[in-house]
PDB file of N, CA and C in Angstrom:
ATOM      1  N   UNK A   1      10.661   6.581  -1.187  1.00  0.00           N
ATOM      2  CA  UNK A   1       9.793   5.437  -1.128  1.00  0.00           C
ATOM      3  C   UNK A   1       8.442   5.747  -1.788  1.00  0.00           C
ATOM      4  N   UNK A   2       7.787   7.125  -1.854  1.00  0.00           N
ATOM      5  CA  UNK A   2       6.930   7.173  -2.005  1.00  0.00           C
ATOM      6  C   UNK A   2       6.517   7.359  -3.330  1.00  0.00           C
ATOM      7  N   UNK A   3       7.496   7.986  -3.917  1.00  0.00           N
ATOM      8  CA  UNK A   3       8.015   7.801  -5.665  1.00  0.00           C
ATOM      9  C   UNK A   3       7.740   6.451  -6.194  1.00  0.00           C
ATOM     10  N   UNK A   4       8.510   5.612  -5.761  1.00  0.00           N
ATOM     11  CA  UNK A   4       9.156   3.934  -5.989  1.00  0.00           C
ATOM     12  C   UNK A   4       7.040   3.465  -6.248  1.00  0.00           C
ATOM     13  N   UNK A   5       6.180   3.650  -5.099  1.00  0.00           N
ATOM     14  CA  UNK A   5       5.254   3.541  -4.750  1.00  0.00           C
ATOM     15  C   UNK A   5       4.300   3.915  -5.737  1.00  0.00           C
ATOM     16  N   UNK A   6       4.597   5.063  -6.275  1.00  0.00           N
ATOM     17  CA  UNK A   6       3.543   5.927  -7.090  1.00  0.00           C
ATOM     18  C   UNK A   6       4.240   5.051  -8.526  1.00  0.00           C
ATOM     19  N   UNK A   7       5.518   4.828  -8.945  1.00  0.00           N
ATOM     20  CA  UNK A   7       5.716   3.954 -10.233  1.00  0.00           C
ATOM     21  C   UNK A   7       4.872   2.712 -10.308  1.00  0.00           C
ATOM     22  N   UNK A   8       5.373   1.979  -9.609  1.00  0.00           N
ATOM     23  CA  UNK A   8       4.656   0.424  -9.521  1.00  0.00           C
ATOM     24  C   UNK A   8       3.418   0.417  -9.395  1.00  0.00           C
ATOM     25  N   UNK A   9       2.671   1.285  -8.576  1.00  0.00           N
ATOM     26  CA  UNK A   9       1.257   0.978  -8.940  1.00  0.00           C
ATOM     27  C   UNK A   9       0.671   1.800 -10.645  1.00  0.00           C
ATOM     28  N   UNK A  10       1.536   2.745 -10.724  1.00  0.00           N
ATOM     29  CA  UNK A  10       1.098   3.347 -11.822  1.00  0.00           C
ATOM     30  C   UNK A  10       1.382   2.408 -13.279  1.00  0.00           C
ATOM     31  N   UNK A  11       2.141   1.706 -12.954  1.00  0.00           N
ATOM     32  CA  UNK A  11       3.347   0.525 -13.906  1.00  0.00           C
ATOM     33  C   UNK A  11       2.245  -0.334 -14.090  1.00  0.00           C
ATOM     34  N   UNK A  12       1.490  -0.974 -12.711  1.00  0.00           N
ATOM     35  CA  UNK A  12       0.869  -2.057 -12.937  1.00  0.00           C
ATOM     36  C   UNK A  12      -0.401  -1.453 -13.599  1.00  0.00           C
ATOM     37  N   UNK A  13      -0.920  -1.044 -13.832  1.00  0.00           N
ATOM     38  CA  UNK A  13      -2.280  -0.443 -13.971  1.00  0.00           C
ATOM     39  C   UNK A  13      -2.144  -0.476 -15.715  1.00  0.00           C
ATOM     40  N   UNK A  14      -1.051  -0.456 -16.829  1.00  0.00           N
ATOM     41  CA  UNK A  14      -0.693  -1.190 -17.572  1.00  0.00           C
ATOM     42  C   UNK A  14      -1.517  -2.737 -17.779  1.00  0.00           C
ATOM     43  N   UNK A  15      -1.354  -3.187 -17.238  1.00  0.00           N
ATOM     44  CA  UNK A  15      -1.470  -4.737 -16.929  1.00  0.00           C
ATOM     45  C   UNK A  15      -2.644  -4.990 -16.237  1.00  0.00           C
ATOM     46  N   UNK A  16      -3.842  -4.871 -15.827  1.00  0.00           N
ATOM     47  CA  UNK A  16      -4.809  -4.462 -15.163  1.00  0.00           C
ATOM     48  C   UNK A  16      -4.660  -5.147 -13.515  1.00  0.00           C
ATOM     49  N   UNK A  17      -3.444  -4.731 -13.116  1.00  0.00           N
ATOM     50  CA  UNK A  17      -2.829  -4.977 -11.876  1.00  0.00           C
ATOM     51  C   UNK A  17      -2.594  -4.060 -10.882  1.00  0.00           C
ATOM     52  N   UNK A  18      -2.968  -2.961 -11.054  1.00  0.00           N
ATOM     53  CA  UNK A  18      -3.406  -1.585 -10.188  1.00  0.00           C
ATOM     54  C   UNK A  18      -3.561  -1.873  -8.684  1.00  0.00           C
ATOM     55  N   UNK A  19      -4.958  -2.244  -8.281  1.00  0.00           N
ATOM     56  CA  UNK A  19      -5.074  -2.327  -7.174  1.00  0.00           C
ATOM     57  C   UNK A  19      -4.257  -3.402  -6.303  1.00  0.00           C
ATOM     58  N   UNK A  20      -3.698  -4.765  -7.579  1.00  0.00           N
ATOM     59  CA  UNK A  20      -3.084  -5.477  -6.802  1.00  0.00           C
ATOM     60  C   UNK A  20      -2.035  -4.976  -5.957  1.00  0.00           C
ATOM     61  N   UNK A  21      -1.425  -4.191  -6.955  1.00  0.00           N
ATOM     62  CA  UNK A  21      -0.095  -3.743  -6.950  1.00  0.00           C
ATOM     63  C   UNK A  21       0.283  -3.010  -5.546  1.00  0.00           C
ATOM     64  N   UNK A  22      -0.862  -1.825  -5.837  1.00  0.00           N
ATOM     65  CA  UNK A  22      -1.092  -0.971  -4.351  1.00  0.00           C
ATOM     66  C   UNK A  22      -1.256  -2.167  -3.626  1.00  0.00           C
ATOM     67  N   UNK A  23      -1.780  -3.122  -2.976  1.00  0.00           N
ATOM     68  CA  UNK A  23      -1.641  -3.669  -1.916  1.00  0.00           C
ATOM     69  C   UNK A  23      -0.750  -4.340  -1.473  1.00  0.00           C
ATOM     70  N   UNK A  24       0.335  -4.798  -2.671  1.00  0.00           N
ATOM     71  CA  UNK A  24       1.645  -5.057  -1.982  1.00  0.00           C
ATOM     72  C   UNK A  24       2.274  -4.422  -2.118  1.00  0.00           C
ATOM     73  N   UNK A  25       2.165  -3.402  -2.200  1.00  0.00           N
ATOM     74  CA  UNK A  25       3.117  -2.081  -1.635  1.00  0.00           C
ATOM     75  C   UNK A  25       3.220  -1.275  -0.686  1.00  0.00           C
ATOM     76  N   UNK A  26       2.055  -1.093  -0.454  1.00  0.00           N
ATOM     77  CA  UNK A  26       1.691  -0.872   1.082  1.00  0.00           C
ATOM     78  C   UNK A  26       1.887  -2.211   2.468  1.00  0.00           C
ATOM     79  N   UNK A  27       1.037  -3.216   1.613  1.00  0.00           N
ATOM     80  CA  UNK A  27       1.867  -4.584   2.759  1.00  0.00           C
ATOM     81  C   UNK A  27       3.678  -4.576   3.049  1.00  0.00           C
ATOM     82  N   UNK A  28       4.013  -4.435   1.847  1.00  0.00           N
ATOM     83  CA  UNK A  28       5.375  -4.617   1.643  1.00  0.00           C
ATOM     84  C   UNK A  28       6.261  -3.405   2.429  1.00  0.00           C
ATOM     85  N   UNK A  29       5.411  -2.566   2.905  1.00  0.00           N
ATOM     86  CA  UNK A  29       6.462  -0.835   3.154  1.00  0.00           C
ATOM     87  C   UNK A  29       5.722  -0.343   4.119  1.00  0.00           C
ATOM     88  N   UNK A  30       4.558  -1.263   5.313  1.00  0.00           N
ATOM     89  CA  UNK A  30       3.644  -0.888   5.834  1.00  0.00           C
ATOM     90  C   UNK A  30       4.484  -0.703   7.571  1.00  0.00           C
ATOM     91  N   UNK A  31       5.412  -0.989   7.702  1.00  0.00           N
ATOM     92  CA  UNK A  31       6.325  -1.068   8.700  1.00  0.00           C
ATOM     93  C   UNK A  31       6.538   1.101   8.498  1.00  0.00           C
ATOM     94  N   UNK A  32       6.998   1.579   7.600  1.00  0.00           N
ATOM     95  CA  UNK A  32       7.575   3.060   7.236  1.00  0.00           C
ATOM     96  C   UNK A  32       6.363   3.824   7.169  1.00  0.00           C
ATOM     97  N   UNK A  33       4.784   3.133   6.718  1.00  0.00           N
ATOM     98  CA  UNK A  33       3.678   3.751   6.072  1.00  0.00           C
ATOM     99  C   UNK A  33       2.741   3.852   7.655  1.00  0.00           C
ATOM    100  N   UNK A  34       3.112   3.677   8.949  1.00  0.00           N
ATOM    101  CA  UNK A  34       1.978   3.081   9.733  1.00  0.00           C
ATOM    102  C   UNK A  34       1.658   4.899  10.543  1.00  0.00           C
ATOM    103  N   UNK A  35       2.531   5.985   9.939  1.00  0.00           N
ATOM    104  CA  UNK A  35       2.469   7.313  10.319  1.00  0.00           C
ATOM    105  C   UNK A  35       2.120   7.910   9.125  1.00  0.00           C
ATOM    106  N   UNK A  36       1.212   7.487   7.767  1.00  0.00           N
ATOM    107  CA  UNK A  36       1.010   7.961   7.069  1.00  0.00           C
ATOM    108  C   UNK A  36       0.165   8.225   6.794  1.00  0.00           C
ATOM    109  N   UNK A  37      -0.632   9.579   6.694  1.00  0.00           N
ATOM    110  CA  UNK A  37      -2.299   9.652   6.882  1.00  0.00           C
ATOM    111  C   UNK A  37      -2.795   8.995   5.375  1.00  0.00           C
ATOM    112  N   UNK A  38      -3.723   8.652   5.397  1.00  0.00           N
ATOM    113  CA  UNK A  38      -4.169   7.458   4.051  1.00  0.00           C
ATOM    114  C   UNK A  38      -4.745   8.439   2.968  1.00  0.00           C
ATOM    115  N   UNK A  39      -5.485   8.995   3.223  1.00  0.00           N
ATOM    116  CA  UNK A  39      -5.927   9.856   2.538  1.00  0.00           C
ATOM    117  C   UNK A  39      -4.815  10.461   1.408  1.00  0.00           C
ATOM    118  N   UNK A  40      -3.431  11.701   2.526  1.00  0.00           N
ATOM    119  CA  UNK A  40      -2.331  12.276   1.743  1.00  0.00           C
ATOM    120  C   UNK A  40      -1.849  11.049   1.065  1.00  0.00           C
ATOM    121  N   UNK A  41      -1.561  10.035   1.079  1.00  0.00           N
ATOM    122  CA  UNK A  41      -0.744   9.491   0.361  1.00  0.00           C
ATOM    123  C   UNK A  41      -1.465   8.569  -0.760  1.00  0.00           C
ATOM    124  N   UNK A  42      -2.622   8.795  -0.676  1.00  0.00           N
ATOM    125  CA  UNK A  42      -3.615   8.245  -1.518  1.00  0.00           C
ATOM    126  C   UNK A  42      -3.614   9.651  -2.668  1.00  0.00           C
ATOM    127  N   UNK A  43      -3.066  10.904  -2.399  1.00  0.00           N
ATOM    128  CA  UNK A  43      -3.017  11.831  -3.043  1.00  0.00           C
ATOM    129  C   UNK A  43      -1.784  11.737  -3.651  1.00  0.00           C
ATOM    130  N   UNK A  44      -0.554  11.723  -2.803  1.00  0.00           N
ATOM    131  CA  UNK A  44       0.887  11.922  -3.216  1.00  0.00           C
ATOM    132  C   UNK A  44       0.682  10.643  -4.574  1.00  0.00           C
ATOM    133  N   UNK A  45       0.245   9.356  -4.328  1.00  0.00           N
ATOM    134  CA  UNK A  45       0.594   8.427  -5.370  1.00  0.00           C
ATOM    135  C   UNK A  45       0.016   8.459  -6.738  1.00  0.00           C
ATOM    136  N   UNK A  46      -1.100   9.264  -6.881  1.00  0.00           N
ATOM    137  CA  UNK A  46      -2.145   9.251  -7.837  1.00  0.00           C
ATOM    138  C   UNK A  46      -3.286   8.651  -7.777  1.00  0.00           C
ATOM    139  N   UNK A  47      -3.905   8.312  -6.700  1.00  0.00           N
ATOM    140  CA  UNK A  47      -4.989   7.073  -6.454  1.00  0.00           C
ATOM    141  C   UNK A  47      -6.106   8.030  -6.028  1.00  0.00           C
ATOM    142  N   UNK A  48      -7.571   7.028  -6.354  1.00  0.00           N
ATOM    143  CA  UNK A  48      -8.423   8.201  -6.095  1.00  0.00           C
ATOM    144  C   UNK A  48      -8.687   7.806  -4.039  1.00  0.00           C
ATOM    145  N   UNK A  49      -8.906   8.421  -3.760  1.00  0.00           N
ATOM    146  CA  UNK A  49      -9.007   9.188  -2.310  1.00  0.00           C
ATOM    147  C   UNK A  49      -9.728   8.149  -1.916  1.00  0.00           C
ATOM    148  N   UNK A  50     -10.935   6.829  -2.138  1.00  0.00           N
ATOM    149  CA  UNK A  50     -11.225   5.670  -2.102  1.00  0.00           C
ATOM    150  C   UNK A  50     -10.534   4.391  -1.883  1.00  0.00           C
ATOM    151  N   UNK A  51      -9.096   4.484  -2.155  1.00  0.00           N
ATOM    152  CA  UNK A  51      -8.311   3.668  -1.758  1.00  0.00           C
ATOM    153  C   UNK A  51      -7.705   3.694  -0.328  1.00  0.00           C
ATOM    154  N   UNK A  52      -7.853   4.894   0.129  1.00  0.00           N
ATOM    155  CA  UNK A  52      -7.581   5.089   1.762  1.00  0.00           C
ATOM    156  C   UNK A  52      -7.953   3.839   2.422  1.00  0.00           C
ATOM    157  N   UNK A  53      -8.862   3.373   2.176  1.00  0.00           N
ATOM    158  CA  UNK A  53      -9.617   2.285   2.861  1.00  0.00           C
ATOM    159  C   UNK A  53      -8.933   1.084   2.834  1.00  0.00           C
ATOM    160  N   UNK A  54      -7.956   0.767   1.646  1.00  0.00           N
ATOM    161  CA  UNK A  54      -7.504  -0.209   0.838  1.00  0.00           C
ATOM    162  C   UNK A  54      -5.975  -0.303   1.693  1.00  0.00           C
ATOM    163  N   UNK A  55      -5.721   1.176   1.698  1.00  0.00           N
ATOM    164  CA  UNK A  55      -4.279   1.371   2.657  1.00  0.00           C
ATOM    165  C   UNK A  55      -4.610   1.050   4.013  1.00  0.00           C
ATOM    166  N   UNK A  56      -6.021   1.261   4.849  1.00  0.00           N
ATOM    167  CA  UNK A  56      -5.902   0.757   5.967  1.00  0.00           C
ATOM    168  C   UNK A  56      -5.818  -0.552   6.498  1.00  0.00           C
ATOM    169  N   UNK A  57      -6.368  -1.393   5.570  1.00  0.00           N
ATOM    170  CA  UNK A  57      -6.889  -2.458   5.538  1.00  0.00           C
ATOM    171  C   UNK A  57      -5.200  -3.445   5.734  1.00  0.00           C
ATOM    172  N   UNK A  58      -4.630  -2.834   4.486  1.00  0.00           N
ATOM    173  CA  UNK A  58      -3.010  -3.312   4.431  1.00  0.00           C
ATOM    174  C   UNK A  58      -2.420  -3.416   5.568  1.00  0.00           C
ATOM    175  N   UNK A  59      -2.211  -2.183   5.937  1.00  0.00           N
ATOM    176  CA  UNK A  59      -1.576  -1.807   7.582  1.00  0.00           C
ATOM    177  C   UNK A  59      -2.062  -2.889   8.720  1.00  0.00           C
ATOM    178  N   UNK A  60      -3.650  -2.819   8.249  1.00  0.00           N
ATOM    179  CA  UNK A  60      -3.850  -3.949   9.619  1.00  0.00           C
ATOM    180  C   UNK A  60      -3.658  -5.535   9.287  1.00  0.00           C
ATOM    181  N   UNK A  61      -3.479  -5.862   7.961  1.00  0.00           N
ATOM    182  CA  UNK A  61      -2.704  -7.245   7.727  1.00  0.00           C
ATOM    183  C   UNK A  61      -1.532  -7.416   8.612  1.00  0.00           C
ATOM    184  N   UNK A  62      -1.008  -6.325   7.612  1.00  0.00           N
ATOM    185  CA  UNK A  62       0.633  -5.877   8.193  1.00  0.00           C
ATOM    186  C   UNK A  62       1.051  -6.422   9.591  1.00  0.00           C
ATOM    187  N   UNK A  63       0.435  -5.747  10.414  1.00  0.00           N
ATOM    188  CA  UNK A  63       0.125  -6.119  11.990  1.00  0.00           C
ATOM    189  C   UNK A  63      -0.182  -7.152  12.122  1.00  0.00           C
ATOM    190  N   UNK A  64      -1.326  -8.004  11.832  1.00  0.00           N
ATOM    191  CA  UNK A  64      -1.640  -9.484  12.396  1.00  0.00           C
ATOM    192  C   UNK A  64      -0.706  -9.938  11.804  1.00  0.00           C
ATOM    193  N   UNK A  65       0.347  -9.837  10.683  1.00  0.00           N
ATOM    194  CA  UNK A  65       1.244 -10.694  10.255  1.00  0.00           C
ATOM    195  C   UNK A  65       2.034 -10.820  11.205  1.00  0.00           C
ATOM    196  N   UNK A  66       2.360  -9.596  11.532  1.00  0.00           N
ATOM    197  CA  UNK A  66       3.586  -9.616  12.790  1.00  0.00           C
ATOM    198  C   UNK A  66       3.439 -10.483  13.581  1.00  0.00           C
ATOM    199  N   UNK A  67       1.984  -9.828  14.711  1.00  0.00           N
ATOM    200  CA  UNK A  67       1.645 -10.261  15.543  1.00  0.00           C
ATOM    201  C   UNK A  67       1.776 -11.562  15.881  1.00  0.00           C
ATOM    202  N   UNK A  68       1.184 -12.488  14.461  1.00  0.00           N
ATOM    203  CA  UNK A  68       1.121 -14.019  14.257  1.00  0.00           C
ATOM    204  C   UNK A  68       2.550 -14.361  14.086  1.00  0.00           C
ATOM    205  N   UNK A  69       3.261 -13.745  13.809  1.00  0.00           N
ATOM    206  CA  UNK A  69       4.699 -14.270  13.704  1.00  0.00           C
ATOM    207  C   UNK A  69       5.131 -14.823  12.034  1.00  0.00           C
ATOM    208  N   UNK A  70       4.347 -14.373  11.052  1.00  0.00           N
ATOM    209  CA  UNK A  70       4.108 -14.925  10.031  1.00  0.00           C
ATOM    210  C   UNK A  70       5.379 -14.002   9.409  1.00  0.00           C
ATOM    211  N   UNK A  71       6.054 -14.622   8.239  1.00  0.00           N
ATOM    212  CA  UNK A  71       6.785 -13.682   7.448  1.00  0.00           C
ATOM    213  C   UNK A  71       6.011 -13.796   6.367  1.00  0.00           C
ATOM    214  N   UNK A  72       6.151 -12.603   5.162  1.00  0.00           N
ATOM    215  CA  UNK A  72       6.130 -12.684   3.775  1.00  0.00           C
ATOM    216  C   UNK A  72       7.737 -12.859   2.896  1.00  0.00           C
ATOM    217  N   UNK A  73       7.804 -13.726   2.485  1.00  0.00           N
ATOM    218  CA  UNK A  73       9.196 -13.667   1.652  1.00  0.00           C
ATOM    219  C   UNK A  73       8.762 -13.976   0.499  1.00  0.00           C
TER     220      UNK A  73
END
């Protein structure tokens, strides 16, 4: 997953779609990501260490989505 993760944002960044990208990827995989320290995986993907913030932020969408009962499809 975390491969898949490091393509697509690296893919979008092509396209000046980078940060979008990271955020639905993390929204999208934030169910597998919610034991993932932000920082390491802000390392594993190629992102600078500033996006941690960007991954937390996701995670806690993630959650009120649930919470609210909302899907993304």
């Amino acid at each position: 997953m975390i491969e898949e993760i490091r393509k697509a944002v690296h893919d979008a960044a092509q396209g000046n779609q980078k940060i979008a990208m990271f955020h639905f990827q993390v929204l999208k995989n934030a169910a597998a990501l919610e034991s993932v320290d932000p920082e390491s995986f802000c390392r594993e993907i190629g992102v600078p260490a500033t996006y941690k913030t960007e991954f937390r932020k996701m995670l806690s969408l993630a959650r009120i989505i649930r919470q609210q009962g909302a899907r993304l499809v």
